[in-house]
PDB file of N, CA and C in Angstrom:
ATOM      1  N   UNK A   1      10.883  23.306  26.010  1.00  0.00           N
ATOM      2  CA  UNK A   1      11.265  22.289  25.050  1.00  0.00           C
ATOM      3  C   UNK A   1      12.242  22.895  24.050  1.00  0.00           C
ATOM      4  N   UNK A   2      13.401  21.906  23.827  1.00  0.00           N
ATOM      5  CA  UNK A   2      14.430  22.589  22.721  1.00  0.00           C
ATOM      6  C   UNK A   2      13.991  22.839  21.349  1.00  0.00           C
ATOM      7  N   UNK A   3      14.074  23.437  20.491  1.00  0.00           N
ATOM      8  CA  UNK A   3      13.610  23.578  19.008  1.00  0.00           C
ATOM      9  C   UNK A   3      15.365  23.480  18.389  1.00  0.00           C
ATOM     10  N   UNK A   4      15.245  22.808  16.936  1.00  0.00           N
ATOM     11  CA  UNK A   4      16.767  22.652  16.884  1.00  0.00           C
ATOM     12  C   UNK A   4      16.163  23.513  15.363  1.00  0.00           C
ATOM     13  N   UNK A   5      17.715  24.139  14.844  1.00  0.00           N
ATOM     14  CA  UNK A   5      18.093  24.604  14.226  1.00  0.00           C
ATOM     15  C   UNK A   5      19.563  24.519  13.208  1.00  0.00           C
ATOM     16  N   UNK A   6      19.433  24.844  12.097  1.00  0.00           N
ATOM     17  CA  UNK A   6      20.577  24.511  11.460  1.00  0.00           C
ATOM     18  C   UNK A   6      20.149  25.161   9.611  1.00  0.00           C
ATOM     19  N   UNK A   7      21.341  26.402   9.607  1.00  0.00           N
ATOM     20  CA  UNK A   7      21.563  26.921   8.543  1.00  0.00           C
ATOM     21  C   UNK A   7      23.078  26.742   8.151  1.00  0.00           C
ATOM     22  N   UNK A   8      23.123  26.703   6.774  1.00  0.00           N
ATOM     23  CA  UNK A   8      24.549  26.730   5.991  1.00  0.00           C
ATOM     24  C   UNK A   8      24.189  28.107   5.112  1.00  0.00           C
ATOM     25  N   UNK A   9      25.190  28.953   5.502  1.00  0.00           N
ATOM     26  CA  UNK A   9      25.550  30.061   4.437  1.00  0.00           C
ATOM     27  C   UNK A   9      26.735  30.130   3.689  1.00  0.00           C
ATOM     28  N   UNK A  10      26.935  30.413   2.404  1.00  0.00           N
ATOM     29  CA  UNK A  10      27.344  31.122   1.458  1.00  0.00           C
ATOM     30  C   UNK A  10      27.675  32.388   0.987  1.00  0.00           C
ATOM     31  N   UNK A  11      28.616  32.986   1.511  1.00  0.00           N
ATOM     32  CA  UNK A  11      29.168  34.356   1.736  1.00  0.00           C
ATOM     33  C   UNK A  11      29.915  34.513   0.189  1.00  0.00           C
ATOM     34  N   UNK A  12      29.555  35.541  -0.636  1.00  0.00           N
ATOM     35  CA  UNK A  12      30.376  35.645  -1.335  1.00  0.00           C
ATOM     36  C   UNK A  12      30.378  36.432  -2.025  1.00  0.00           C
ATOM     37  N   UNK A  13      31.327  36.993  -2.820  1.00  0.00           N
ATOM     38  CA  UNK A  13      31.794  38.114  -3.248  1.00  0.00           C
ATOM     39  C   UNK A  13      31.297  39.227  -4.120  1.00  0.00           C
ATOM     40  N   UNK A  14      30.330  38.623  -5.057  1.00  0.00           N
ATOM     41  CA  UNK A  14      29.283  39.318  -5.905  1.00  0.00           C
ATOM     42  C   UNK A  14      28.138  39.716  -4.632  1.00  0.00           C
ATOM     43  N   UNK A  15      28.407  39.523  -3.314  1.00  0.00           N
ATOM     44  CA  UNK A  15      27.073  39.884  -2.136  1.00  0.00           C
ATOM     45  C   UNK A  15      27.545  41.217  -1.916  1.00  0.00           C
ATOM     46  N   UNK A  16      29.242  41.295  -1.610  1.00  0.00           N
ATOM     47  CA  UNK A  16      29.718  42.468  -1.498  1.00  0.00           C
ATOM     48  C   UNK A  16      30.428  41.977   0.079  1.00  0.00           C
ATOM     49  N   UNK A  17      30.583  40.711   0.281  1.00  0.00           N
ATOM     50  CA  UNK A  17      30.769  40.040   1.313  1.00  0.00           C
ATOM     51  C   UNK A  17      32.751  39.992   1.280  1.00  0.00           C
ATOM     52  N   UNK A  18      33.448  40.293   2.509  1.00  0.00           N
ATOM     53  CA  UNK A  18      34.628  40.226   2.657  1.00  0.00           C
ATOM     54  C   UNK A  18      34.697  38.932   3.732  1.00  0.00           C
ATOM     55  N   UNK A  19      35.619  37.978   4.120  1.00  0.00           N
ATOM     56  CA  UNK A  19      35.733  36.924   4.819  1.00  0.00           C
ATOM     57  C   UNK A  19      36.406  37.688   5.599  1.00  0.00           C
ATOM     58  N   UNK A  20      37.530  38.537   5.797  1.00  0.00           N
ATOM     59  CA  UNK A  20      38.129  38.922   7.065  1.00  0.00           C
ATOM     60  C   UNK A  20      37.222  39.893   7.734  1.00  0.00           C
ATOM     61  N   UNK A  21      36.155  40.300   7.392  1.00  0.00           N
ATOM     62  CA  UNK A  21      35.169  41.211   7.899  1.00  0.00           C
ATOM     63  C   UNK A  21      34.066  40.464   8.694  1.00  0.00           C
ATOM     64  N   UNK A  22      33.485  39.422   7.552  1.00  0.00           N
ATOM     65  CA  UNK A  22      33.198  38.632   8.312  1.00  0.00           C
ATOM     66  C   UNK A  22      33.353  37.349   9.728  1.00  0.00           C
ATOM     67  N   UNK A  23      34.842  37.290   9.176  1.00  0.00           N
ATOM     68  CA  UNK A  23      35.627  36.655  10.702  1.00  0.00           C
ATOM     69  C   UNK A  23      35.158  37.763  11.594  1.00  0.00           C
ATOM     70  N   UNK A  24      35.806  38.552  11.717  1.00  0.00           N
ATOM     71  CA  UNK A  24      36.048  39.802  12.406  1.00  0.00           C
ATOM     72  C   UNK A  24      34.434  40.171  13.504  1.00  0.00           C
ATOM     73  N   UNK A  25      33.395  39.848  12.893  1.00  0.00           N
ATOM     74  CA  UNK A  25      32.039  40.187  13.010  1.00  0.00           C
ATOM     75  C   UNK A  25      31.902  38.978  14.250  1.00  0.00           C
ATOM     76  N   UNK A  26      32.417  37.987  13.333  1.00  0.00           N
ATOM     77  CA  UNK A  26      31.689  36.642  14.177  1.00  0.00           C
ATOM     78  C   UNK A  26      32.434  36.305  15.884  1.00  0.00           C
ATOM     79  N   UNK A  27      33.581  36.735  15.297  1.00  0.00           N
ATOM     80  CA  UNK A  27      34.701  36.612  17.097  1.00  0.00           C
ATOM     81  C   UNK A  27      34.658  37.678  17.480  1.00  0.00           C
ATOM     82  N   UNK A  28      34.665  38.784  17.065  1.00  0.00           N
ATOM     83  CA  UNK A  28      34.140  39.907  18.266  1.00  0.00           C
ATOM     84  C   UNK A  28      35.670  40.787  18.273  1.00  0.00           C
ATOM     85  N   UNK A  29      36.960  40.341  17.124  1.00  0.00           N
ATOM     86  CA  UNK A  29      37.903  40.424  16.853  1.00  0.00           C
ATOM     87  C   UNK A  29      38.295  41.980  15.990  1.00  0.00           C
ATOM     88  N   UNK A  30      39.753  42.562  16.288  1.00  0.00           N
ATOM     89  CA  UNK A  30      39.871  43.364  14.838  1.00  0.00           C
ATOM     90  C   UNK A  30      40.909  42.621  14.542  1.00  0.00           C
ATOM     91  N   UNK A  31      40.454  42.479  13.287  1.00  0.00           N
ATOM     92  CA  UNK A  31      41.300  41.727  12.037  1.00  0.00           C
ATOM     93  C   UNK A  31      41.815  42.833  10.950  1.00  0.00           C
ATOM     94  N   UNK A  32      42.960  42.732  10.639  1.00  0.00           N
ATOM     95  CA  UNK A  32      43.659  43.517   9.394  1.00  0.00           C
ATOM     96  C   UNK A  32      42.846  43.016   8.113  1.00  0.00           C
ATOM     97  N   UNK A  33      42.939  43.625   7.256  1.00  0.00           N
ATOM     98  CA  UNK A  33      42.781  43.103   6.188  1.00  0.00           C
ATOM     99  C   UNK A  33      43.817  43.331   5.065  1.00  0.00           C
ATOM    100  N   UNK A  34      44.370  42.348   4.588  1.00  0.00           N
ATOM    101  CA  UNK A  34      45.488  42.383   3.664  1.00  0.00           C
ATOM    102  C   UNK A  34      44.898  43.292   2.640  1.00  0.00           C
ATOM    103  N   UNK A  35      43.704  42.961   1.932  1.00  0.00           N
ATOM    104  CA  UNK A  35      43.790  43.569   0.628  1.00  0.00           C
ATOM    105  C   UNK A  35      43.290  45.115   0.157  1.00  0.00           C
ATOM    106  N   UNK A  36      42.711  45.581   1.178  1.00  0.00           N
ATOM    107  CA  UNK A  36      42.606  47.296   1.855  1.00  0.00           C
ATOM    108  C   UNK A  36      43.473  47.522   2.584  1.00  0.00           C
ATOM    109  N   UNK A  37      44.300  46.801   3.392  1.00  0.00           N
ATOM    110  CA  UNK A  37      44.721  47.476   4.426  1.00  0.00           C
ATOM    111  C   UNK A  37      44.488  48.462   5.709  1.00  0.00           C
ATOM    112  N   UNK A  38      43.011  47.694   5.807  1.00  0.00           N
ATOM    113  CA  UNK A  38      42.070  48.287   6.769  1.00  0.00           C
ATOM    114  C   UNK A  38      41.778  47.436   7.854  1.00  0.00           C
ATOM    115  N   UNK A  39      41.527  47.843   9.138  1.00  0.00           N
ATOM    116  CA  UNK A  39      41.558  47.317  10.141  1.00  0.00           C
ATOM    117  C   UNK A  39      39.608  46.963  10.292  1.00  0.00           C
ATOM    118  N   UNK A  40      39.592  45.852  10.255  1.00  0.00           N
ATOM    119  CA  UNK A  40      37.916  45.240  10.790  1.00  0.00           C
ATOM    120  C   UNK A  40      37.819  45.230  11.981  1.00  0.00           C
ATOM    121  N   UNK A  41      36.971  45.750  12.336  1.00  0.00           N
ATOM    122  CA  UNK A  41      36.980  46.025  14.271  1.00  0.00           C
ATOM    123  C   UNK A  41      35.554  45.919  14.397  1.00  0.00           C
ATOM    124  N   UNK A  42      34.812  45.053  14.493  1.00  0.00           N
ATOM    125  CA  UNK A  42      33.257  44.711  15.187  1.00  0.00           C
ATOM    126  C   UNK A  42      33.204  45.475  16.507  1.00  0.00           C
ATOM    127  N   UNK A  43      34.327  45.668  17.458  1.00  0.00           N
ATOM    128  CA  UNK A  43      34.025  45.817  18.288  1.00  0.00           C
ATOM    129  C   UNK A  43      33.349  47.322  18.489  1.00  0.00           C
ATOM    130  N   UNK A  44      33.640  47.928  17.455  1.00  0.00           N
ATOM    131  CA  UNK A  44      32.638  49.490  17.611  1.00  0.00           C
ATOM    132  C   UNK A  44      31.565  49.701  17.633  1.00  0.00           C
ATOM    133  N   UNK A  45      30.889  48.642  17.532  1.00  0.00           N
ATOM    134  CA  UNK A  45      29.647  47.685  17.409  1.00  0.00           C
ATOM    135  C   UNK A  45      29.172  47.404  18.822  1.00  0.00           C
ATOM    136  N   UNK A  46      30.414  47.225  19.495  1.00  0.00           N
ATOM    137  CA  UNK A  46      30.488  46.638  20.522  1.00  0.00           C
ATOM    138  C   UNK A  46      29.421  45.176  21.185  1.00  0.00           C
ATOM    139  N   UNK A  47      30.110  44.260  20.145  1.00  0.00           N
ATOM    140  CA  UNK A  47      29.422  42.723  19.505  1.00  0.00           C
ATOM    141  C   UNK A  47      29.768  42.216  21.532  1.00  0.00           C
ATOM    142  N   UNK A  48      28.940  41.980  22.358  1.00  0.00           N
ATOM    143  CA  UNK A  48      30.034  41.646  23.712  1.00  0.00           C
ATOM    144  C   UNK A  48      28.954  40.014  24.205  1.00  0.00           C
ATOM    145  N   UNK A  49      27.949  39.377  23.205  1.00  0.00           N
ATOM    146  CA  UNK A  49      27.423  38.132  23.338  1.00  0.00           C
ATOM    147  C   UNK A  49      28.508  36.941  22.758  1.00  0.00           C
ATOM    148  N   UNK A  50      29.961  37.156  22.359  1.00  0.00           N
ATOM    149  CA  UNK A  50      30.219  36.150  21.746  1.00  0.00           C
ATOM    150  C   UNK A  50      30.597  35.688  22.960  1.00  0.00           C
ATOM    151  N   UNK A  51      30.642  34.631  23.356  1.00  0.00           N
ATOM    152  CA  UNK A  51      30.987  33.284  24.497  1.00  0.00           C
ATOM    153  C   UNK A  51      32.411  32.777  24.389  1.00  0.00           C
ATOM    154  N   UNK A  52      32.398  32.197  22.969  1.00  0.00           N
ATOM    155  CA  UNK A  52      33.781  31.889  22.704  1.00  0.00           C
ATOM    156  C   UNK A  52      34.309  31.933  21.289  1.00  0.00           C
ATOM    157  N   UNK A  53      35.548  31.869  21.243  1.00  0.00           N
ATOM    158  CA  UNK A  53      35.927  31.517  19.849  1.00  0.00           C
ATOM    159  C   UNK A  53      37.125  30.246  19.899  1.00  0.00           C
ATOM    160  N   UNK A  54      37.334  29.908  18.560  1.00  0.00           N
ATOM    161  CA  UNK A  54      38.532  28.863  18.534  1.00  0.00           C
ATOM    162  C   UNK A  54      38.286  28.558  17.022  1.00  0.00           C
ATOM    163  N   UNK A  55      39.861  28.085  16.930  1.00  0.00           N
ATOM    164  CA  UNK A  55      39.946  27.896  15.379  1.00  0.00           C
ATOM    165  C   UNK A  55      39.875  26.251  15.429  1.00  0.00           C
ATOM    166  N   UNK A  56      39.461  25.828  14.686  1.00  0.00           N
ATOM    167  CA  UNK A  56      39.335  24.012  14.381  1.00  0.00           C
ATOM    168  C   UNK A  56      40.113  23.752  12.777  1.00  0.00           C
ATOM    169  N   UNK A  57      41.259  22.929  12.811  1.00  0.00           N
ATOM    170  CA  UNK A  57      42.010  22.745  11.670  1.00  0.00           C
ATOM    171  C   UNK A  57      42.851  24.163  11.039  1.00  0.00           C
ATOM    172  N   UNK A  58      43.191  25.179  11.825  1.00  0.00           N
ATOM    173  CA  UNK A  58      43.652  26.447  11.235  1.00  0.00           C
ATOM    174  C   UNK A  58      45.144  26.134  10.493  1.00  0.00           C
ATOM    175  N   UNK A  59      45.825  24.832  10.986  1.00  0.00           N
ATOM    176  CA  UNK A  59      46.996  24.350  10.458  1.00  0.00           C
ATOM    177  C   UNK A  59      48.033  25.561  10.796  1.00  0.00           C
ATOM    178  N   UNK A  60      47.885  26.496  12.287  1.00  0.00           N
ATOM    179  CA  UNK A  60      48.693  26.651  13.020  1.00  0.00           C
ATOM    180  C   UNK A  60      48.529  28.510  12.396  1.00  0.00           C
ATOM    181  N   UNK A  61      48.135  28.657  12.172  1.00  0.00           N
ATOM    182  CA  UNK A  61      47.450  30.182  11.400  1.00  0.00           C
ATOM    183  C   UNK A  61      46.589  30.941  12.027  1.00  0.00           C
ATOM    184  N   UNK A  62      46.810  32.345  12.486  1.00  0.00           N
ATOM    185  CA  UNK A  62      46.374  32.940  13.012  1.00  0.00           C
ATOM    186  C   UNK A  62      44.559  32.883  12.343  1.00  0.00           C
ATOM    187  N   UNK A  63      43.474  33.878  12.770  1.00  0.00           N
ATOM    188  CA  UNK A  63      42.451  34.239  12.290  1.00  0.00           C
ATOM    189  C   UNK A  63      42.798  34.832  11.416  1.00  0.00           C
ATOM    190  N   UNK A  64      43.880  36.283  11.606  1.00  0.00           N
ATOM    191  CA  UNK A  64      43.845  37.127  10.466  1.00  0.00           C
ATOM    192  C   UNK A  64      44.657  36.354   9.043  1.00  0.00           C
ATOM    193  N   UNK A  65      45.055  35.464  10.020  1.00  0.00           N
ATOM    194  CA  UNK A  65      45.951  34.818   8.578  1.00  0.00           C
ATOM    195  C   UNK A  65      45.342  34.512   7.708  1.00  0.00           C
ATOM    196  N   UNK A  66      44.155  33.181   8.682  1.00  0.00           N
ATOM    197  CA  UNK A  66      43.511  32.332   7.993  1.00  0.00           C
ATOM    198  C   UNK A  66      42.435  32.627   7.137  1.00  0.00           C
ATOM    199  N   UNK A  67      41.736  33.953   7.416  1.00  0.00           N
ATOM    200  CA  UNK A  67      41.280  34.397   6.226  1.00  0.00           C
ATOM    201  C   UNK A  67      41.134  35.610   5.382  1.00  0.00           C
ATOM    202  N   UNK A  68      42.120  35.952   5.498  1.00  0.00           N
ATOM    203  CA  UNK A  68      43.221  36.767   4.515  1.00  0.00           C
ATOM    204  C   UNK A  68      43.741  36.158   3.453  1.00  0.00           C
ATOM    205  N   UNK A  69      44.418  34.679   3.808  1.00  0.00           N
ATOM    206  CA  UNK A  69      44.728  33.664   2.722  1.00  0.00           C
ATOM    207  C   UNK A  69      43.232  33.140   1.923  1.00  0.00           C
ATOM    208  N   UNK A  70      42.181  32.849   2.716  1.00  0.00           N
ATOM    209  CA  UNK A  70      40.958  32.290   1.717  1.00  0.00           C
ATOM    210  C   UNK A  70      40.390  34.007   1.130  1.00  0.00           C
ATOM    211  N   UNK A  71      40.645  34.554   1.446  1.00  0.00           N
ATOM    212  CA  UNK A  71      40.242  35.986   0.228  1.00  0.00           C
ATOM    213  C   UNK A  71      41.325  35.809  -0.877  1.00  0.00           C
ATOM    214  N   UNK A  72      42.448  35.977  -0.902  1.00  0.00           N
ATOM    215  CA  UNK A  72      43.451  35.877  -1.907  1.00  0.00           C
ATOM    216  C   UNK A  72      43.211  34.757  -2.572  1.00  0.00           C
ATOM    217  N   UNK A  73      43.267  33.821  -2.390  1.00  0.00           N
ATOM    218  CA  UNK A  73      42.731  32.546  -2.851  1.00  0.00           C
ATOM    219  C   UNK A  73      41.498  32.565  -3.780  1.00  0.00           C
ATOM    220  N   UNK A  74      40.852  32.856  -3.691  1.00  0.00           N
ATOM    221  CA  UNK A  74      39.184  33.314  -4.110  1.00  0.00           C
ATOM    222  C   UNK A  74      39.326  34.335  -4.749  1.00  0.00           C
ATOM    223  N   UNK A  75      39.883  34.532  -6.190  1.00  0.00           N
ATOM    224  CA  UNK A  75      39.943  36.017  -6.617  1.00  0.00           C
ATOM    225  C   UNK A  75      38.839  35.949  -8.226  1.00  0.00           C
ATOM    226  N   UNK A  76      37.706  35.240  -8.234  1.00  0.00           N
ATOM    227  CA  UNK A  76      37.078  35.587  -9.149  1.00  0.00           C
ATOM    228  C   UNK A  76      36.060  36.531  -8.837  1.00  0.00           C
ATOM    229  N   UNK A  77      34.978  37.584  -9.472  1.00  0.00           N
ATOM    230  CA  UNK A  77      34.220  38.596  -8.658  1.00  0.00           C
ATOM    231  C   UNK A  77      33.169  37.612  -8.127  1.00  0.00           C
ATOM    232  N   UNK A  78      32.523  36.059  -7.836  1.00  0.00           N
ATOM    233  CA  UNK A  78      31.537  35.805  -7.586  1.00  0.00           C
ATOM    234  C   UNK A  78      31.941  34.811  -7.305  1.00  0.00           C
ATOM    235  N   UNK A  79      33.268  34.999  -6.107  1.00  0.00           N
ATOM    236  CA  UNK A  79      34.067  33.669  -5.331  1.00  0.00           C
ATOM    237  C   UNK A  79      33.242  33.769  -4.245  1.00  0.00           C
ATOM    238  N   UNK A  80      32.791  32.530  -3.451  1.00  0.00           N
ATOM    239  CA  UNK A  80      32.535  32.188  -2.271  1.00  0.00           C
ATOM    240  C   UNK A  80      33.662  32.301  -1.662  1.00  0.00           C
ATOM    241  N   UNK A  81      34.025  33.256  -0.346  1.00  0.00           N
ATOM    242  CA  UNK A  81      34.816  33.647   0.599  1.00  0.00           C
ATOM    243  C   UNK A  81      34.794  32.889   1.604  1.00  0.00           C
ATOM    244  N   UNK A  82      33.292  32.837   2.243  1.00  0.00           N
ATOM    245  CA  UNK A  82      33.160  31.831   3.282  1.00  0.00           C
ATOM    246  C   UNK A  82      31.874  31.123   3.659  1.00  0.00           C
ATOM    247  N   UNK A  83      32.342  30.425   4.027  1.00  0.00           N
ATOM    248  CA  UNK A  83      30.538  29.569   4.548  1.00  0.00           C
ATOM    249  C   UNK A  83      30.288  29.415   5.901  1.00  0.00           C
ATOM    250  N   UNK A  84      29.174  29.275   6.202  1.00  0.00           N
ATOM    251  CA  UNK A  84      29.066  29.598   7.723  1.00  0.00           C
ATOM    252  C   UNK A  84      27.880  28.473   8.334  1.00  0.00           C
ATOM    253  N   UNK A  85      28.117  27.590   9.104  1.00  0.00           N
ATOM    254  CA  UNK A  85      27.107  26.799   9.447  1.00  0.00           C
ATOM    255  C   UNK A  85      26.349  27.283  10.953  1.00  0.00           C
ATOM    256  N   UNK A  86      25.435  27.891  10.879  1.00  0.00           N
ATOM    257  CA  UNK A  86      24.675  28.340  12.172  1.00  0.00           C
ATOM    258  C   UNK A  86      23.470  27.344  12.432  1.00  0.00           C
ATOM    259  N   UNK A  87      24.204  26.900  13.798  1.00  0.00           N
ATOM    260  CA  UNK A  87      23.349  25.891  14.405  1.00  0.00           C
ATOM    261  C   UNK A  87      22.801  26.327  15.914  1.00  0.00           C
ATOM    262  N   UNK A  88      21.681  25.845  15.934  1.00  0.00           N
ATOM    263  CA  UNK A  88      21.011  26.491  17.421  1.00  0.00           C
ATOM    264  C   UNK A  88      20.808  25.462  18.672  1.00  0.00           C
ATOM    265  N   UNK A  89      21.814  25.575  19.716  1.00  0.00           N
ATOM    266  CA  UNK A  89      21.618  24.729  20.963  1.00  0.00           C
ATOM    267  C   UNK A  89      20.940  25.103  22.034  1.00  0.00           C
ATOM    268  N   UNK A  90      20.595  24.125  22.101  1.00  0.00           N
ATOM    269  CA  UNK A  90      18.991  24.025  23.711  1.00  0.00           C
ATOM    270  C   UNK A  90      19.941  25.289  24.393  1.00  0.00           C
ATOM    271  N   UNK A  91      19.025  26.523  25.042  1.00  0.00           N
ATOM    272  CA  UNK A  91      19.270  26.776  26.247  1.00  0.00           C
ATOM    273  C   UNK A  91      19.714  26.203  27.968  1.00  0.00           C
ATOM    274  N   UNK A  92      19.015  25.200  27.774  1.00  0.00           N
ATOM    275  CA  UNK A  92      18.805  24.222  28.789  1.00  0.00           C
ATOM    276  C   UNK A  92      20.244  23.626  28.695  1.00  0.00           C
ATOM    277  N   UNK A  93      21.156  23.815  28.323  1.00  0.00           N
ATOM    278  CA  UNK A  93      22.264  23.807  28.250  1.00  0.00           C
ATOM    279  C   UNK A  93      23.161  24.456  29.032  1.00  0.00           C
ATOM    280  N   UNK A  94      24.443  24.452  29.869  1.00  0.00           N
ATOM    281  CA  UNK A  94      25.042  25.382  30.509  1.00  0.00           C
ATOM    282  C   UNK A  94      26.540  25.817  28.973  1.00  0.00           C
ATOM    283  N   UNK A  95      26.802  27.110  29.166  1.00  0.00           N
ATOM    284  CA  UNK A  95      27.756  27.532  28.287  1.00  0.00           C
ATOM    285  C   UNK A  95      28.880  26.384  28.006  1.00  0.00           C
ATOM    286  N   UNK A  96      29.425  25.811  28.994  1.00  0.00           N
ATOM    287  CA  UNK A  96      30.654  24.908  28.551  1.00  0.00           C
ATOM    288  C   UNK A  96      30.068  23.248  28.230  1.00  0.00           C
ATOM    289  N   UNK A  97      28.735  23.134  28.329  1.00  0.00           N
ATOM    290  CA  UNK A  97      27.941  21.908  27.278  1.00  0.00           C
ATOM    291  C   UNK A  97      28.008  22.305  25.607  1.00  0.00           C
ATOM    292  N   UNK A  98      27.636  24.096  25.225  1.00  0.00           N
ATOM    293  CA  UNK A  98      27.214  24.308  24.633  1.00  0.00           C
ATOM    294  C   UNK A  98      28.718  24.285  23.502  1.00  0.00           C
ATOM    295  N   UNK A  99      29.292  24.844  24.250  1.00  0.00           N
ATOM    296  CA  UNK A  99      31.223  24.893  23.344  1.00  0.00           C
ATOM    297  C   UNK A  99      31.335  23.716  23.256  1.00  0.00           C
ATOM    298  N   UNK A 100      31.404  22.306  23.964  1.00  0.00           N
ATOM    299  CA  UNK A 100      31.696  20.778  23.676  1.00  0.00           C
ATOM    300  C   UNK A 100      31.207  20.391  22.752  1.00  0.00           C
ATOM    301  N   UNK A 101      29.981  21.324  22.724  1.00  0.00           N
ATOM    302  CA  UNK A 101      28.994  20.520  21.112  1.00  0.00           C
ATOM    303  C   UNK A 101      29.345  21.062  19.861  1.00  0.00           C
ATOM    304  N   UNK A 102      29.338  22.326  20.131  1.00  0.00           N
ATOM    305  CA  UNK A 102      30.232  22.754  19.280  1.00  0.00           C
ATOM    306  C   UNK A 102      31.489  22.764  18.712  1.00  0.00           C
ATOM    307  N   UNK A 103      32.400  21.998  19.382  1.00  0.00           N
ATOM    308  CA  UNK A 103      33.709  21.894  18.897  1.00  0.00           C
ATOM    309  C   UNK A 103      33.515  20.359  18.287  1.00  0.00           C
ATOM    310  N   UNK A 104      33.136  19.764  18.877  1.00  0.00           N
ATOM    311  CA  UNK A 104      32.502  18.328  18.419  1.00  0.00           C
ATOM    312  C   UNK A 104      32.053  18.467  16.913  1.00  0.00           C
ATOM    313  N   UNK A 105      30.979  19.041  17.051  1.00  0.00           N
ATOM    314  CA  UNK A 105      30.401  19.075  15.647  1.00  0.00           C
ATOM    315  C   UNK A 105      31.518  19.958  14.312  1.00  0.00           C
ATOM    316  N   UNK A 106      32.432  20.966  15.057  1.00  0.00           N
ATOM    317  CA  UNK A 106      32.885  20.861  13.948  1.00  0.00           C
ATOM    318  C   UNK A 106      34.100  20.712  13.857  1.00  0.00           C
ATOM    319  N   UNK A 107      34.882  19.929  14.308  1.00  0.00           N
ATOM    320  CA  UNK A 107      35.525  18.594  14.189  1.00  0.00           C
ATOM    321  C   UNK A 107      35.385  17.535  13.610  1.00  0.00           C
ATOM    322  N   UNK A 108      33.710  17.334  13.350  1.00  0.00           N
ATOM    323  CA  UNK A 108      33.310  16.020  12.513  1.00  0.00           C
ATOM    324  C   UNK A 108      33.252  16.415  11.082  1.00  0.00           C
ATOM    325  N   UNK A 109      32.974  17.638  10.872  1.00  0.00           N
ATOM    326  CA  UNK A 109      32.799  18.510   9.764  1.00  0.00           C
ATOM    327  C   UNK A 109      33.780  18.290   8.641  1.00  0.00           C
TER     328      UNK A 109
END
């Protein structure tokens, strides 16, 4: 039987929280970071469960762009960087049900 799930987080800057680090974590990506000038690389981690990624509304902006610009943007010490909605789909699901719902849902978003 499915159990559903659904968290909203609040990433932010007084946590000690970076948004291009956190991109970086969540796609499995290395991302630059403009304001160190340090390269975010999850993959040393070697993160290898992510399924997929995709940007929804990026208005034609890379990842590293897109949040590189919401850090600069956000420059008080106890700016929210990013928010993160983690939602949990049935297993009973095959992987490309599970991306439809997901792009769906945040599309409606």
């Amino acid at each position: 039987m499915a159990t559903y799930h659904l968290e909203v987080k609040a990433h932010s800057r007084s946590q000690g929280r970076n948004a291009v680090a956190l991109a970086s974590y969540r796609s499995g990506e290395s991302l630059l970071c403009w304001k160190d000038n340090t390269v975010r690389n999850i993959r040393r981690h070697e993160k290898s469960d992510v399924l997929h990624t995709q940007l929804i509304n990026s208005h034609g902006m890379s990842r590293e762009e897109l949040w590189n610009k919401a850090e600069e943007k956000e420059n008080r010490k106890n700016s929210v960087v990013a928010r993160e909605i983690e939602v949990a789909l049935p297993f009973e699901l095959n992987n490309n049900e599970r991306i439809s719902i997901a792009i769906e849902l945040s599309e409606a978003i």
